[in-house]
N, C-alpha and C. Protein backbone atom coordinates (compact mmCIF):
# COMPACT_ATOMS: atom_id res chain seq x y z
N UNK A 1 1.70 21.93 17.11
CA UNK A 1 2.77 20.98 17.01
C UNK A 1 3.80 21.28 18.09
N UNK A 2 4.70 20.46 18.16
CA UNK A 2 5.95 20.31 19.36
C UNK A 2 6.87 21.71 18.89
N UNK A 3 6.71 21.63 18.04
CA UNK A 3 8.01 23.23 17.39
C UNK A 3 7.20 24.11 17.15
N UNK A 4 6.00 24.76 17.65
CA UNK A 4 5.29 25.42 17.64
C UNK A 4 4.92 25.73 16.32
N UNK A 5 4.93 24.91 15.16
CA UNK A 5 4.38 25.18 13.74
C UNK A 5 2.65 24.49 14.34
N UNK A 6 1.99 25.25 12.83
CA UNK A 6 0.86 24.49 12.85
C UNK A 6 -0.09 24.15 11.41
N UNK A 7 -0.27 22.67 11.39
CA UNK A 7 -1.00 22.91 10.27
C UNK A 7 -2.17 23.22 9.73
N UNK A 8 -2.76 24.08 8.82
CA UNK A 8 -3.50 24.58 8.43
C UNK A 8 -4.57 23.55 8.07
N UNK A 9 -5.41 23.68 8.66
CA UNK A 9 -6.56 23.07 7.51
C UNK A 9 -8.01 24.03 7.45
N UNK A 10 -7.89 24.21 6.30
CA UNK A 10 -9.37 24.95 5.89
C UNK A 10 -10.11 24.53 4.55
N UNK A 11 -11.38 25.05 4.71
CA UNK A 11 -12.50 24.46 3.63
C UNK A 11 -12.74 24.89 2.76
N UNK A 12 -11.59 24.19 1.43
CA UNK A 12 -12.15 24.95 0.21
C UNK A 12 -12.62 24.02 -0.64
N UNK A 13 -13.64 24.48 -1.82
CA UNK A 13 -14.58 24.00 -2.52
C UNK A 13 -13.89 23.81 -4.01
N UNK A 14 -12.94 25.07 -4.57
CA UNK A 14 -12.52 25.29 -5.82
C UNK A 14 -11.21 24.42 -6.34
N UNK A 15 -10.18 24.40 -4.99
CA UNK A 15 -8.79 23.68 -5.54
C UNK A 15 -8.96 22.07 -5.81
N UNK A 16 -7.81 21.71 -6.86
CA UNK A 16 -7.70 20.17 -7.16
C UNK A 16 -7.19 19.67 -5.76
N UNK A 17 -7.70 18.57 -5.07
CA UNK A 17 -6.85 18.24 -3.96
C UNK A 17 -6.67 16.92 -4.00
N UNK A 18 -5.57 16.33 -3.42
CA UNK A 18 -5.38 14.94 -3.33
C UNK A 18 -5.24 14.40 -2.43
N UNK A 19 -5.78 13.09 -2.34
CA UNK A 19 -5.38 12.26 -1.24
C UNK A 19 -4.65 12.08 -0.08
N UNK A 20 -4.17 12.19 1.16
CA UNK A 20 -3.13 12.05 1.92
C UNK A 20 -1.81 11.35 1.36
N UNK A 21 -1.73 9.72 1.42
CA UNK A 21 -1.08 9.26 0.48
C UNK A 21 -0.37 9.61 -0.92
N UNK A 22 -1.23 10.02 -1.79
CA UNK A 22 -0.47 10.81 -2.73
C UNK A 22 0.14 11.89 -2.65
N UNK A 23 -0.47 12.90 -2.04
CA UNK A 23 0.18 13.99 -1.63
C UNK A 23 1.71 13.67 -1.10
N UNK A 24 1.52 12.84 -0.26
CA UNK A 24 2.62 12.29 0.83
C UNK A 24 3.54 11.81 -0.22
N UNK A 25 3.42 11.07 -1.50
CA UNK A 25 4.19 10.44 -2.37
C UNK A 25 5.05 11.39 -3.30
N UNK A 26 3.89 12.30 -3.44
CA UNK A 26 4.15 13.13 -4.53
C UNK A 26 5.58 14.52 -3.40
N UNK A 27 5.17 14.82 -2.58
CA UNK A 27 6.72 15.85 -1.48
C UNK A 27 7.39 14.41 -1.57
N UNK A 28 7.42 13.04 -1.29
CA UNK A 28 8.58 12.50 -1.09
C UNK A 28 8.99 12.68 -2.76
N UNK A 29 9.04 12.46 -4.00
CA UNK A 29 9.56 12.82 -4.91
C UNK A 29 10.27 13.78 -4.77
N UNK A 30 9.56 15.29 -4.39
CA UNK A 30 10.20 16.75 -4.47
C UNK A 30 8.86 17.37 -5.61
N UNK A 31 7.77 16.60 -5.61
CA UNK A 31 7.51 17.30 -6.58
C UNK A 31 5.69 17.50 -5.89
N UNK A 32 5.84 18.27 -5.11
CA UNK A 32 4.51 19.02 -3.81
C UNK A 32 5.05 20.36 -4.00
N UNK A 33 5.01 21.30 -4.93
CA UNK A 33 4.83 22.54 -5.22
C UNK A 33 2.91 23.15 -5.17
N UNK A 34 2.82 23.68 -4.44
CA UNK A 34 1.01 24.28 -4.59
C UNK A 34 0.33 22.70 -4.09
N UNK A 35 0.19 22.12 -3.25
CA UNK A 35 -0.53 20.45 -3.59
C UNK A 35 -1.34 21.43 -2.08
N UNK A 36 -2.64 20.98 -2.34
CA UNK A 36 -3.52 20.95 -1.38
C UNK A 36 -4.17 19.57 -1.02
N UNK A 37 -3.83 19.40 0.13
CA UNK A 37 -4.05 18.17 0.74
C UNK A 37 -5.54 17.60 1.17
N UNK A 38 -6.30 16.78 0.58
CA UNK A 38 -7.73 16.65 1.17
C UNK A 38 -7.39 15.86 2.25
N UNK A 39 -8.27 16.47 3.98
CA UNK A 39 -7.59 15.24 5.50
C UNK A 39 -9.36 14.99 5.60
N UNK A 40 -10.02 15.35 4.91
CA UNK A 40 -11.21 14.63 4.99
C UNK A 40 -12.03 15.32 5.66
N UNK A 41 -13.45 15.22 5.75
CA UNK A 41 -14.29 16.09 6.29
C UNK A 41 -14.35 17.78 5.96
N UNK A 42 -13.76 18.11 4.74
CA UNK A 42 -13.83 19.51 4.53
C UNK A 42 -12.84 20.37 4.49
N UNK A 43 -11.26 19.34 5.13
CA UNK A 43 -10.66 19.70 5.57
C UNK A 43 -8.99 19.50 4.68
N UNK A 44 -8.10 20.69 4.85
CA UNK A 44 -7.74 20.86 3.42
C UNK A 44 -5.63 20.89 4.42
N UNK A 45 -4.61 20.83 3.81
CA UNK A 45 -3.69 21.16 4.03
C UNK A 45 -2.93 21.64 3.36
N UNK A 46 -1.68 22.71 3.61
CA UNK A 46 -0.65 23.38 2.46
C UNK A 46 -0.10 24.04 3.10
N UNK A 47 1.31 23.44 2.18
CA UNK A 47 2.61 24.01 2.83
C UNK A 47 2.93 25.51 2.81
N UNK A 48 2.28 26.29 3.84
CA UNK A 48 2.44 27.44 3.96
C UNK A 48 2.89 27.70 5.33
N UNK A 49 3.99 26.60 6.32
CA UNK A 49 4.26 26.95 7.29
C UNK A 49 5.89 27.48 6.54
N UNK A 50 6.59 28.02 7.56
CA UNK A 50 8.01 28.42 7.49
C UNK A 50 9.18 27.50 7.15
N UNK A 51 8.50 26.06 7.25
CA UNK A 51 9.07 24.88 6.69
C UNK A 51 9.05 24.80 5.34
N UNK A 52 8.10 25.23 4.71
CA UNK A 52 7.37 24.90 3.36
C UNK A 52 6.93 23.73 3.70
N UNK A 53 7.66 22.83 1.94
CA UNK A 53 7.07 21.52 1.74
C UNK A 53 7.45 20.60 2.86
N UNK A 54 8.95 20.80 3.24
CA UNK A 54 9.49 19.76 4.03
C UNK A 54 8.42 19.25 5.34
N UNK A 55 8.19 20.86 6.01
CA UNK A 55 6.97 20.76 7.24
C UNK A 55 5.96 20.12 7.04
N UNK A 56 4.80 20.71 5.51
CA UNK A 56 3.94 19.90 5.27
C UNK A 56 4.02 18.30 5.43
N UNK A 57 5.41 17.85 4.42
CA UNK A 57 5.55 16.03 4.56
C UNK A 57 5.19 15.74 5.78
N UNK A 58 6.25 16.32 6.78
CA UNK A 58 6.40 15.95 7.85
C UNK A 58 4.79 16.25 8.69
N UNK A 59 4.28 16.50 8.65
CA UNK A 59 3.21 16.95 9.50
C UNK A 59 1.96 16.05 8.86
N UNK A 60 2.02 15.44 7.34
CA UNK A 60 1.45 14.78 6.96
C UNK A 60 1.48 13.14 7.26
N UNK A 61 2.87 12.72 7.36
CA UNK A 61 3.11 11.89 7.64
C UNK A 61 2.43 10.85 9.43
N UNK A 62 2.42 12.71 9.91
CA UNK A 62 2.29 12.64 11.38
C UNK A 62 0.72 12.34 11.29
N UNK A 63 0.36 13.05 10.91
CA UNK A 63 -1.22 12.92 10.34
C UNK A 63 -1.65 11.53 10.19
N UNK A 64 -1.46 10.99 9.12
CA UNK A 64 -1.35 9.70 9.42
C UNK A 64 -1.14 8.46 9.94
N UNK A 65 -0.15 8.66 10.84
CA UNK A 65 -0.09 7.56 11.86
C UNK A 65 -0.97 8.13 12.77
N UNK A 66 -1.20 9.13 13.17
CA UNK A 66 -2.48 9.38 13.97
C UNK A 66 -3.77 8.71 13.53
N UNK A 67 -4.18 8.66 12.55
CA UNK A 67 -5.34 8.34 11.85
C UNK A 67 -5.13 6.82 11.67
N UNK A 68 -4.24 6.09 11.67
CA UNK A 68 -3.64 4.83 11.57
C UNK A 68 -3.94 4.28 13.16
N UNK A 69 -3.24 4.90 14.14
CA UNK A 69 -3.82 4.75 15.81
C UNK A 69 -4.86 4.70 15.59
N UNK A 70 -5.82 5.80 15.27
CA UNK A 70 -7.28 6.14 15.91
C UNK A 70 -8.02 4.88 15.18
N UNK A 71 -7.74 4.26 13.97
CA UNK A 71 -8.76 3.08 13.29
C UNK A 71 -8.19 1.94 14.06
N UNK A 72 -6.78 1.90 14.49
CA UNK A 72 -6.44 0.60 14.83
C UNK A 72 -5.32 -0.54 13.98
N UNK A 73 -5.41 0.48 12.85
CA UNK A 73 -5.01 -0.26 11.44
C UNK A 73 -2.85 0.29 11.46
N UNK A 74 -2.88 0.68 12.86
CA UNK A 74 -1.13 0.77 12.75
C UNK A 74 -0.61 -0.12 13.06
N UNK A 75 0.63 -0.65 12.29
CA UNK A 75 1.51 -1.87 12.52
C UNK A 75 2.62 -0.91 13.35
N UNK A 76 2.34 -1.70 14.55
CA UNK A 76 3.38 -0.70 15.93
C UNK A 76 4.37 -2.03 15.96
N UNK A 77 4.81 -3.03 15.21
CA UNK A 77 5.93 -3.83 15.91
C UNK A 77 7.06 -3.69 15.29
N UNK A 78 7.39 -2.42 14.73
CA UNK A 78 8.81 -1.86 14.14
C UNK A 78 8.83 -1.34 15.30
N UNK A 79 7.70 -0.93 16.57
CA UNK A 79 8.44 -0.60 17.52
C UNK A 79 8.42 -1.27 19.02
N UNK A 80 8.82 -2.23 18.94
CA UNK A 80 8.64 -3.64 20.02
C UNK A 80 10.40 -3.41 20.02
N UNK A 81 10.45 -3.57 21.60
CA UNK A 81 11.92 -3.68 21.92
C UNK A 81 12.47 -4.85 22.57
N UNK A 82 13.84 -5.24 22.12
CA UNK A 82 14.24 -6.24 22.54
C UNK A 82 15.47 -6.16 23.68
N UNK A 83 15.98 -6.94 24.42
CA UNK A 83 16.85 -6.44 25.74
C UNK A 83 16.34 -5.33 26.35
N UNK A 84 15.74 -4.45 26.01
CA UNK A 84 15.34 -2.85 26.67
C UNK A 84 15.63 -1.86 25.58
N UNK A 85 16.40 -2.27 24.65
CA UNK A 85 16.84 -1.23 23.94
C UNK A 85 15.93 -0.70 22.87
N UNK A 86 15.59 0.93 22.76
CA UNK A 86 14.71 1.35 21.57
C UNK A 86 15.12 2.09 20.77
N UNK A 87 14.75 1.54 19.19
CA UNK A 87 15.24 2.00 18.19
C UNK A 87 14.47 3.03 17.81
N UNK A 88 15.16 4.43 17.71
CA UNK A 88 14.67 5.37 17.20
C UNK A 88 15.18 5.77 15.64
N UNK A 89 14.30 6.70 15.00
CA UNK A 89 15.13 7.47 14.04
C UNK A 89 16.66 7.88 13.98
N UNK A 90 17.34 8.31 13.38
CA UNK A 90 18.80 8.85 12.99
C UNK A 90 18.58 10.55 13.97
N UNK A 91 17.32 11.30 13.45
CA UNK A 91 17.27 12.68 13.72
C UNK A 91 16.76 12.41 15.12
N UNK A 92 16.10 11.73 15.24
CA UNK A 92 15.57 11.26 16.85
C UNK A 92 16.64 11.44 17.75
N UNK A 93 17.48 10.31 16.96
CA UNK A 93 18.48 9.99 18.32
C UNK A 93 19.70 11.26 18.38
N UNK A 94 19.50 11.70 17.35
CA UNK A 94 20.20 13.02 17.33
C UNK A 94 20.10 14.08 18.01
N UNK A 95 18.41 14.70 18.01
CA UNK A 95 17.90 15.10 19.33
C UNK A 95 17.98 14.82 20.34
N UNK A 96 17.57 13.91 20.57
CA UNK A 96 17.70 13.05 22.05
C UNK A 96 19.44 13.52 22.61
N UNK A 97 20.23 13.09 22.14
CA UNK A 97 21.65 13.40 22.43
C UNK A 97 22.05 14.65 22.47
N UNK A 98 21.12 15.62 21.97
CA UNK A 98 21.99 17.11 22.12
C UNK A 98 20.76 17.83 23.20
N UNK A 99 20.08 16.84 23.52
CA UNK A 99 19.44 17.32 25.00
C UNK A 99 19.97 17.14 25.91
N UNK A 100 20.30 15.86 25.85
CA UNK A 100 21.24 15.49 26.72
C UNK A 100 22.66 16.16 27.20
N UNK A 101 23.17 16.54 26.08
CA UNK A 101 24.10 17.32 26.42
C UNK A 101 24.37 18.58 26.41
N UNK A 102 23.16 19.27 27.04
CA UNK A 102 22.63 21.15 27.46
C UNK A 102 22.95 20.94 28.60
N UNK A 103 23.81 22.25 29.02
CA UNK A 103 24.63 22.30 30.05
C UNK A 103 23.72 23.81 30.60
């Protein structure tokens, strides 16, 4: 990843795992304590970076619009710009601005 975290995925046979989506539903509640994530093909996720849960969401989320690109099936015209101007996130543009202003 960009912040040098990374997410885990490995192949286990024994844990309950859920869906991307649910998983994803279940941290936006607050309630992704222990959730092992099935990303398909064998392949497993959990919040065991230095983020915890928050990282997992976030990295799940990311997950998904990736997988959303790769089928084709992403609705990209929340990000179509009008005059030139592009709308980012709140934390985006937050970043963006304190790059900007490293001296």
């Amino acid at each position: 990843m960009a912040d040098g975290t990374l997410m885990t995925a490995r192949a286990r046979s024994t844990d309950a795992r859920l869906g991307l989506d649910e998983a994803i539903a279940r941290l936006e509640a607050g309630k992704g304590e222990g959730l092992v994530v099935d990303l398909g093909e064998g392949r497993t996720a959990t919040a065991s970076g230095h983020r915890g849960e928050e990282g997992l969401l976030q990295r799940l989320r990311g997950h998904r619009m990736m997988v959303a690109l790769a089928s084709g099936a992403a609705d990209l015209s929340q990000f179509s710009t009008h005059s030139g101007v592009l709308k980012v996130a709140p934390l985006v543009q937050e970043i963006l601005d304190a790059a900007g202003h490293r001296d």
